[in-house]
N, C-alpha and C. Protein backbone atom coordinates (compact mmCIF):
# COMPACT_ATOMS: atom_id res chain seq x y z
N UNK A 1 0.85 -1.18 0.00
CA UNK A 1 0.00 0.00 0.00
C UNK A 1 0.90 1.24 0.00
N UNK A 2 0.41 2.55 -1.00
CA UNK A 2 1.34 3.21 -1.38
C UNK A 2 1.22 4.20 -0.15
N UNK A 3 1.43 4.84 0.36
CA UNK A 3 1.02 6.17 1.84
C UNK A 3 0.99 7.51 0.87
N UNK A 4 -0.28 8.16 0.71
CA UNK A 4 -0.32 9.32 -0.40
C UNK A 4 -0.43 10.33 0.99
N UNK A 5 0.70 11.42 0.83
CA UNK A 5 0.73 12.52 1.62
C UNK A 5 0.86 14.11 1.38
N UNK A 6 0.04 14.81 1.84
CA UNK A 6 0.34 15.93 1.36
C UNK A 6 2.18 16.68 1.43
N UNK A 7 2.41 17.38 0.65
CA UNK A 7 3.81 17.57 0.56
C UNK A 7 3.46 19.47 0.53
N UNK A 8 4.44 19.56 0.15
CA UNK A 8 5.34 20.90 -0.70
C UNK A 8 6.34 20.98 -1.51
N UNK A 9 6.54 21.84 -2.46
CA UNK A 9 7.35 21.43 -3.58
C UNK A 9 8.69 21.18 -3.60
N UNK A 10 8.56 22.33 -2.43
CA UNK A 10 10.44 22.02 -1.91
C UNK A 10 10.76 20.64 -1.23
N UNK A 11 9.97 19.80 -1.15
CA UNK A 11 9.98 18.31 -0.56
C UNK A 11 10.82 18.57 0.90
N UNK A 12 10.03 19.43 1.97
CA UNK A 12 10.89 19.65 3.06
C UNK A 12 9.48 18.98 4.00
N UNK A 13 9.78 17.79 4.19
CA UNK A 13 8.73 16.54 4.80
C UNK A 13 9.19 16.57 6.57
N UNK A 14 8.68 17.74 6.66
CA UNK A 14 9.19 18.07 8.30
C UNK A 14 8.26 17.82 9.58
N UNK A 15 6.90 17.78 8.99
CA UNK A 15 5.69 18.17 9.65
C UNK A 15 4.80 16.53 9.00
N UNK A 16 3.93 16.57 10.18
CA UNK A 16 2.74 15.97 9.81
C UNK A 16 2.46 14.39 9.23
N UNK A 17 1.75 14.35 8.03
CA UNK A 17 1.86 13.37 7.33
C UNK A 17 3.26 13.08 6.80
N UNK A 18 3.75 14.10 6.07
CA UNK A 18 4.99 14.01 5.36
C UNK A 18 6.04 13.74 6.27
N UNK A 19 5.96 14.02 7.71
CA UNK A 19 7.53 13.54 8.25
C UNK A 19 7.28 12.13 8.61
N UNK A 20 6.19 11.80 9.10
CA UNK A 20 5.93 10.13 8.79
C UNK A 20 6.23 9.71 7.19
N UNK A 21 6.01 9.91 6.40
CA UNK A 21 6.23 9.20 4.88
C UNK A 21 7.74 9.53 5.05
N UNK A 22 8.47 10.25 5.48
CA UNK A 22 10.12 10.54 5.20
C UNK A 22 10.62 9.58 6.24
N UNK A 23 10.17 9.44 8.06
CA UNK A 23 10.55 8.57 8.49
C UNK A 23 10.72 7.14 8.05
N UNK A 24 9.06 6.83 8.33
CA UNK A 24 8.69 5.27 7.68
C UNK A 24 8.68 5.31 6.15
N UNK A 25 8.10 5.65 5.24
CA UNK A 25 7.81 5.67 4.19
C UNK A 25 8.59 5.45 3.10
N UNK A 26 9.94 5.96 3.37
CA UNK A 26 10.61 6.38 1.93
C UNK A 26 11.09 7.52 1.21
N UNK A 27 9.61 8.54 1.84
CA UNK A 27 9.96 9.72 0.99
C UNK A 27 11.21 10.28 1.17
N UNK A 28 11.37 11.11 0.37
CA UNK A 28 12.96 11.90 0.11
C UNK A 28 12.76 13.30 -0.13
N UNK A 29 13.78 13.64 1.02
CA UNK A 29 13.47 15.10 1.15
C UNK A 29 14.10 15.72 -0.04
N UNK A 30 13.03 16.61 -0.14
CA UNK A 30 13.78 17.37 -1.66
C UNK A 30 13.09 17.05 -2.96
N UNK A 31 12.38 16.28 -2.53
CA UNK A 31 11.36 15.50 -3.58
C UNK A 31 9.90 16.32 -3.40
N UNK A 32 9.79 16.95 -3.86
CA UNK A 32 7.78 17.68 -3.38
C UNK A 32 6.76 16.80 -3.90
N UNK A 33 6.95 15.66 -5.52
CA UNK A 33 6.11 15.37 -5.67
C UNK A 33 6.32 13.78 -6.50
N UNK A 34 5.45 13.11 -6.28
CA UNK A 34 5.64 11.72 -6.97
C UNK A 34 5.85 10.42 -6.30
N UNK A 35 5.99 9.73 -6.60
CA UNK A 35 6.22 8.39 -5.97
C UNK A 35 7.49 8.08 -5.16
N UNK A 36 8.15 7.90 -3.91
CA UNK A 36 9.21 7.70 -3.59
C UNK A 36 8.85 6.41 -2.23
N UNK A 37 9.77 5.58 -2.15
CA UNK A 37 9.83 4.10 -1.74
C UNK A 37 8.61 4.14 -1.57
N UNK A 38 7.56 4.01 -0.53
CA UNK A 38 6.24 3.58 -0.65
C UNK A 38 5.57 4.54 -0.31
N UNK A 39 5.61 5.48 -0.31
CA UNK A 39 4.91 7.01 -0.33
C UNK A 39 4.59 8.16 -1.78
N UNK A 40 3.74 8.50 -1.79
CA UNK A 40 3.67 9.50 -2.97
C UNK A 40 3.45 11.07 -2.09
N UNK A 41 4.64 12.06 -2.78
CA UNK A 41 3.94 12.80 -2.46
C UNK A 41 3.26 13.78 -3.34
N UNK A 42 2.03 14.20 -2.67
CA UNK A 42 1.16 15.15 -3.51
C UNK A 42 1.26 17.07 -2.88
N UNK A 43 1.36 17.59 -4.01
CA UNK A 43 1.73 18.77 -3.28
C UNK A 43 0.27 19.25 -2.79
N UNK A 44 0.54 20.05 -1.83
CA UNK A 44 -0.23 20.99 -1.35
C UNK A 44 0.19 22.49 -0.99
N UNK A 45 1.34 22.48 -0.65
CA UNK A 45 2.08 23.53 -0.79
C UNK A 45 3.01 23.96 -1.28
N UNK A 46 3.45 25.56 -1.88
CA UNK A 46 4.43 25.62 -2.23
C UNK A 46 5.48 25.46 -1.59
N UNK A 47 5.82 25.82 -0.52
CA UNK A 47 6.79 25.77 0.53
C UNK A 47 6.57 25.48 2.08
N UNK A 48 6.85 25.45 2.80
CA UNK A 48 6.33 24.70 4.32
C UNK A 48 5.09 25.92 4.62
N UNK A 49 3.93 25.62 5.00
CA UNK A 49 3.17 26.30 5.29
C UNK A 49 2.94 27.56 4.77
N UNK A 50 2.72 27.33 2.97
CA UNK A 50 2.58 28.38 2.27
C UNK A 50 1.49 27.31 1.43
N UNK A 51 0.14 27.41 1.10
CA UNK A 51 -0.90 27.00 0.66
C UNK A 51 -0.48 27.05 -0.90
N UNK A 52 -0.69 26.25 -1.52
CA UNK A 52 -1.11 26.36 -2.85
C UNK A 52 -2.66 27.10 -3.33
N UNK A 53 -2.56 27.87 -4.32
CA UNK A 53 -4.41 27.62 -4.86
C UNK A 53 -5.00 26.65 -5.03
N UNK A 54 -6.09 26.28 -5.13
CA UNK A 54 -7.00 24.91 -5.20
C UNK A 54 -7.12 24.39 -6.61
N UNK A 55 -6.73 25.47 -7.28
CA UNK A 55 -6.88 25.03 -8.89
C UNK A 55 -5.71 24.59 -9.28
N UNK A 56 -4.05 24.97 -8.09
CA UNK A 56 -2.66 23.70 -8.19
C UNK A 56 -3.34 22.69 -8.11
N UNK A 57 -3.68 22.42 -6.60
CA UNK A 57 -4.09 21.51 -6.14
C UNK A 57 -4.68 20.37 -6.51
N UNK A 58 -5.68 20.79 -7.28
CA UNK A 58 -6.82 20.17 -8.32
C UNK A 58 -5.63 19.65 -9.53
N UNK A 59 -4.77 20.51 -9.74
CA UNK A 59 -3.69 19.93 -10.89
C UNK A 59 -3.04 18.35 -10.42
N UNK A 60 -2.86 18.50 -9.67
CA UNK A 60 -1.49 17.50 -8.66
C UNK A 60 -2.27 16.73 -8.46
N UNK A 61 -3.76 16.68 -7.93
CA UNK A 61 -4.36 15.65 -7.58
C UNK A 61 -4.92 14.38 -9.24
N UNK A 62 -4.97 15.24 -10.10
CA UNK A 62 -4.87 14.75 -11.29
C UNK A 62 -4.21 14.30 -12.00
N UNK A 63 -2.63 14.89 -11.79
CA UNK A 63 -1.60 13.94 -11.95
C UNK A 63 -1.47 12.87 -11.25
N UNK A 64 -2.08 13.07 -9.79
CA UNK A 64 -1.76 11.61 -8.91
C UNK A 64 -2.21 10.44 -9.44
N UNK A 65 -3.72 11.13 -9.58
CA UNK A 65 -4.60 9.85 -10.46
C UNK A 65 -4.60 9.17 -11.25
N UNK A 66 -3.63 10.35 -12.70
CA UNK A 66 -3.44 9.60 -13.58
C UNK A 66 -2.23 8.23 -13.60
N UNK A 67 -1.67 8.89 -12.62
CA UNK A 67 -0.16 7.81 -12.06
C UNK A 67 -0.65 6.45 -11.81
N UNK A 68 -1.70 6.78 -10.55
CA UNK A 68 -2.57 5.63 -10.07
C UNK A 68 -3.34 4.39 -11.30
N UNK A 69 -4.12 5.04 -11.99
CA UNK A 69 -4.63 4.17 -13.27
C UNK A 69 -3.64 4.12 -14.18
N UNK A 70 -2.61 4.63 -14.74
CA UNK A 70 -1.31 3.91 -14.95
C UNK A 70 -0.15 3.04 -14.25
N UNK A 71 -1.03 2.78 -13.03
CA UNK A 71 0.19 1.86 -12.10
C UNK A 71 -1.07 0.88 -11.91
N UNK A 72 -1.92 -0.08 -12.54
CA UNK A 72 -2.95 -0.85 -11.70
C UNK A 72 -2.59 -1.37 -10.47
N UNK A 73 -1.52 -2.32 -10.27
CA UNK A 73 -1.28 -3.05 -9.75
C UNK A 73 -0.56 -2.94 -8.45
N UNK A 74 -0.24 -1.11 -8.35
CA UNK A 74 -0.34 -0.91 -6.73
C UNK A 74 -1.65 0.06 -6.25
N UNK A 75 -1.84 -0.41 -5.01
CA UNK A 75 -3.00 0.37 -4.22
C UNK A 75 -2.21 1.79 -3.55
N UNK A 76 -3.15 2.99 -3.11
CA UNK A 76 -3.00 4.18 -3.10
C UNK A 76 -4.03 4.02 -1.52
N UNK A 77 -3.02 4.70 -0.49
CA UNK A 77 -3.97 5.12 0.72
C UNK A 77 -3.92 6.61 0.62
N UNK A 78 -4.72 7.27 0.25
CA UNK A 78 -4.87 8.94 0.20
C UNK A 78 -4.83 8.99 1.69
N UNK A 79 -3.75 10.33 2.57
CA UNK A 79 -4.39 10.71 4.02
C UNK A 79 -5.26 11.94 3.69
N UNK A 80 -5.35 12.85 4.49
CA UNK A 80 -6.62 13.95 4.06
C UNK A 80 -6.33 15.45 3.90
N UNK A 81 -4.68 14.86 2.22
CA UNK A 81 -4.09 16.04 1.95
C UNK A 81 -4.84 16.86 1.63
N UNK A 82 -4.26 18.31 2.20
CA UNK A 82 -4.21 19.78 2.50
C UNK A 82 -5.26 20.31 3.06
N UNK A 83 -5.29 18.84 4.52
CA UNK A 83 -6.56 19.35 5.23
C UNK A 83 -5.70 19.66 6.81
N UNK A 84 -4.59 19.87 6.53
CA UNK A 84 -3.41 19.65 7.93
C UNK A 84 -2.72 21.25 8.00
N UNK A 85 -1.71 21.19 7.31
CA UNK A 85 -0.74 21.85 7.09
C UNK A 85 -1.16 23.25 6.22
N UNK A 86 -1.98 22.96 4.86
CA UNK A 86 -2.32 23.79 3.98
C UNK A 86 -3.57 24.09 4.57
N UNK A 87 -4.07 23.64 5.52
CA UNK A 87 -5.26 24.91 5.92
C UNK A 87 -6.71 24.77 5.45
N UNK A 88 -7.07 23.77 4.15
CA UNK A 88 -8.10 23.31 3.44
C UNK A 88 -9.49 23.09 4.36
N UNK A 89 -9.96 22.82 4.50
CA UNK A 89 -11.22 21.65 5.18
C UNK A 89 -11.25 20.74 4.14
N UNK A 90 -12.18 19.44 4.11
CA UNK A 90 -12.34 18.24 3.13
C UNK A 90 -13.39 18.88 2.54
N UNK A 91 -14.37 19.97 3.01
CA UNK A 91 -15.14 20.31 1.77
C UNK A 91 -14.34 20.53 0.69
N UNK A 92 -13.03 21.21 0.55
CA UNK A 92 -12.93 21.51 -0.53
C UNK A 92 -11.88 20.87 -1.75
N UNK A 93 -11.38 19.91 -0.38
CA UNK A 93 -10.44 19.18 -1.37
C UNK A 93 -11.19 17.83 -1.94
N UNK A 94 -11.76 17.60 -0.92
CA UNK A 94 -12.62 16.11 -1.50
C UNK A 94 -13.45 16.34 -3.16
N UNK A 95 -14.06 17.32 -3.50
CA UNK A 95 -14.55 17.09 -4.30
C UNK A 95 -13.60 16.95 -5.45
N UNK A 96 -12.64 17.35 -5.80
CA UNK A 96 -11.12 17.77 -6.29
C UNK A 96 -10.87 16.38 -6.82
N UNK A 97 -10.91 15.33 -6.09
CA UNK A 97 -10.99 13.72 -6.12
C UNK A 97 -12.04 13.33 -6.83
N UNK A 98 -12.92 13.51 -6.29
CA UNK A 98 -14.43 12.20 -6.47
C UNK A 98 -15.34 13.23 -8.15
N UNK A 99 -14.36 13.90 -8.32
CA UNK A 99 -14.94 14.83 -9.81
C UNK A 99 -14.53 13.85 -11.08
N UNK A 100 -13.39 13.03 -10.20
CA UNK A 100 -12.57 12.09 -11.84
C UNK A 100 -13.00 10.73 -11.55
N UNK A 101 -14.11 10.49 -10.70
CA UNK A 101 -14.89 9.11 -10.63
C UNK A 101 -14.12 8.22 -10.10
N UNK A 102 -14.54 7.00 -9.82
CA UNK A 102 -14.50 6.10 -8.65
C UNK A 102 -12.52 5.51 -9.23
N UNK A 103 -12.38 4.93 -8.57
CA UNK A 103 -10.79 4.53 -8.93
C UNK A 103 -10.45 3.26 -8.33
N UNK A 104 -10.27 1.97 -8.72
CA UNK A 104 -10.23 0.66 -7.79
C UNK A 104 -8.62 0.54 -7.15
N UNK A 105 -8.10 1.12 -7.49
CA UNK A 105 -6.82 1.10 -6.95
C UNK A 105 -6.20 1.95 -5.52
N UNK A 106 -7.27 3.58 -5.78
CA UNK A 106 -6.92 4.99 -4.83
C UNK A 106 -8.19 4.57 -3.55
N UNK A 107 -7.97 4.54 -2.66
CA UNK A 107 -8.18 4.09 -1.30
C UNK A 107 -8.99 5.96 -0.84
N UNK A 108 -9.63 6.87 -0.10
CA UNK A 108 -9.72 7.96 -0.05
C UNK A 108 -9.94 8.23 1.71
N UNK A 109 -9.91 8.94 2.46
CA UNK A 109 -9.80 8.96 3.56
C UNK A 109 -11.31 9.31 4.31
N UNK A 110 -11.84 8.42 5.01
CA UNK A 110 -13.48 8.97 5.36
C UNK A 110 -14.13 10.45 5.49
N UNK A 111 -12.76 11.33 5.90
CA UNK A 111 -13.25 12.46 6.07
C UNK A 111 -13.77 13.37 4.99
N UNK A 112 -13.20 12.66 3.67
CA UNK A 112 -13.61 13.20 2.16
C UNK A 112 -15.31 12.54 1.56
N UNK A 113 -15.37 11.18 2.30
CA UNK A 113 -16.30 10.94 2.38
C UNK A 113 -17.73 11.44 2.98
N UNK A 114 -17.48 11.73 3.99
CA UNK A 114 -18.51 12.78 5.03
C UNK A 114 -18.49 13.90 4.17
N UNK A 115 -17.44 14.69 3.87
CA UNK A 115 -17.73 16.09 3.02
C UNK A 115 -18.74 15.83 2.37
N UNK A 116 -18.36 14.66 1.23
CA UNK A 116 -19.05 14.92 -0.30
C UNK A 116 -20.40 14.20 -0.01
N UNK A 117 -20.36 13.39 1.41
CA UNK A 117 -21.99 12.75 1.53
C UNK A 117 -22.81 13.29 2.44
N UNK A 118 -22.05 13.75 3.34
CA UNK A 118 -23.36 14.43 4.86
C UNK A 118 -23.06 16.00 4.63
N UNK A 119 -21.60 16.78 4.63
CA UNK A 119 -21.57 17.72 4.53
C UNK A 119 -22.18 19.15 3.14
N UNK A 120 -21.88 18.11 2.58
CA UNK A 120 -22.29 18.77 0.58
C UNK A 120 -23.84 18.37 0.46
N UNK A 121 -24.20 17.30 1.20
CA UNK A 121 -25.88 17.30 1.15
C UNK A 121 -26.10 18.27 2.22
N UNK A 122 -26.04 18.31 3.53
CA UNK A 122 -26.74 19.06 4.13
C UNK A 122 -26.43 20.77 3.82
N UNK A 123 -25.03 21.40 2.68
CA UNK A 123 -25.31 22.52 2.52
C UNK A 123 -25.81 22.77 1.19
N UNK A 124 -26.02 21.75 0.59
CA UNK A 124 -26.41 22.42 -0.96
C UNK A 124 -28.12 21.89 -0.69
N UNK A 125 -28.25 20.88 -0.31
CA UNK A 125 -30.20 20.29 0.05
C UNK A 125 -30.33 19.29 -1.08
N UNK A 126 -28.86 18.62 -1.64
CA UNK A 126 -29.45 17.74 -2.44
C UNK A 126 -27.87 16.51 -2.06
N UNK A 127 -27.64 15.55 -2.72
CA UNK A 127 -26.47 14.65 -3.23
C UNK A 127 -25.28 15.53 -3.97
N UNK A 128 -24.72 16.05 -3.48
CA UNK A 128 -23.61 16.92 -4.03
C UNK A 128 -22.70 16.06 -5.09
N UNK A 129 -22.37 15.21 -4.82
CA UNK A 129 -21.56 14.25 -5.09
C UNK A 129 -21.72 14.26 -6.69
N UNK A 130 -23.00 14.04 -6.86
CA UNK A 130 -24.03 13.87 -8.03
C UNK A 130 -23.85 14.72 -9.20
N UNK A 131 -23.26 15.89 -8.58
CA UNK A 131 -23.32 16.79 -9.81
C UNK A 131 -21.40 16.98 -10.10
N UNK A 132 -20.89 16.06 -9.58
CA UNK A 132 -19.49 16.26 -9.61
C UNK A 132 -19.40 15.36 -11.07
């Protein structure tokens, strides 16, 4: 199982998810984005606690994906990047995900789940999900 963590570009995995993926994981500092021993990282920031825009964000998470359905044959544990460090809530990154449809390989973290099912219904008054 791959450990998908939010990063920064400067790959300075000091904090959080990312200093677990650099301890245990593999990752390599200096690396902001991609696959390294059994960790991927996905950016979220440009630099340590400097946010990306959501429309990077939305970039990187699309490259992840496409990595993912070009790798079948390893599994992807998403944690609940750039809901830590970058400041996000899962309202807004979850949908970012579940817009490029279901994925048998990318694993997603419950809290993206609650967004796009209890939270996105109870503020829009319908299945949010639905119109992604």
């Amino acid at each position: 199982m791959i450990f998908v963590f939010g990063s920064n570009l400067k790959g300075v995995h000091g904090a959080g998810a990312a200093a677990f993926a650099y301890s245990h994981r593999g990752a390599v500092w200096g690396q902001g984005e991609g696959l390294q021993g059994d960790s991927y990282a996905l950016p979220t920031c440009s630099a340590p606690g400097v946010p990306l825009e959501l429309r990077s964000i939305e970039h990187y998470i699309t490259r992840f994906l496409n990595f993912a359905k070009d790798h079948p044959t390893l599994q992807f544990q998403v944690t609940a990047v750039g809901c830590g460090i970058a400041g996000f809530k899962p309202e807004q990154i979850a949908p970012l995900f579940f817009k490029h449809g279901p994925s048998d390989n990318v694993w997603l973290p419950a809290q993206f789940f609650h967004a796009i099912y209890w939270v996105g219904y109870s503020q829009h008054g319908q299945d949010f999900a639905s119109d992604l």
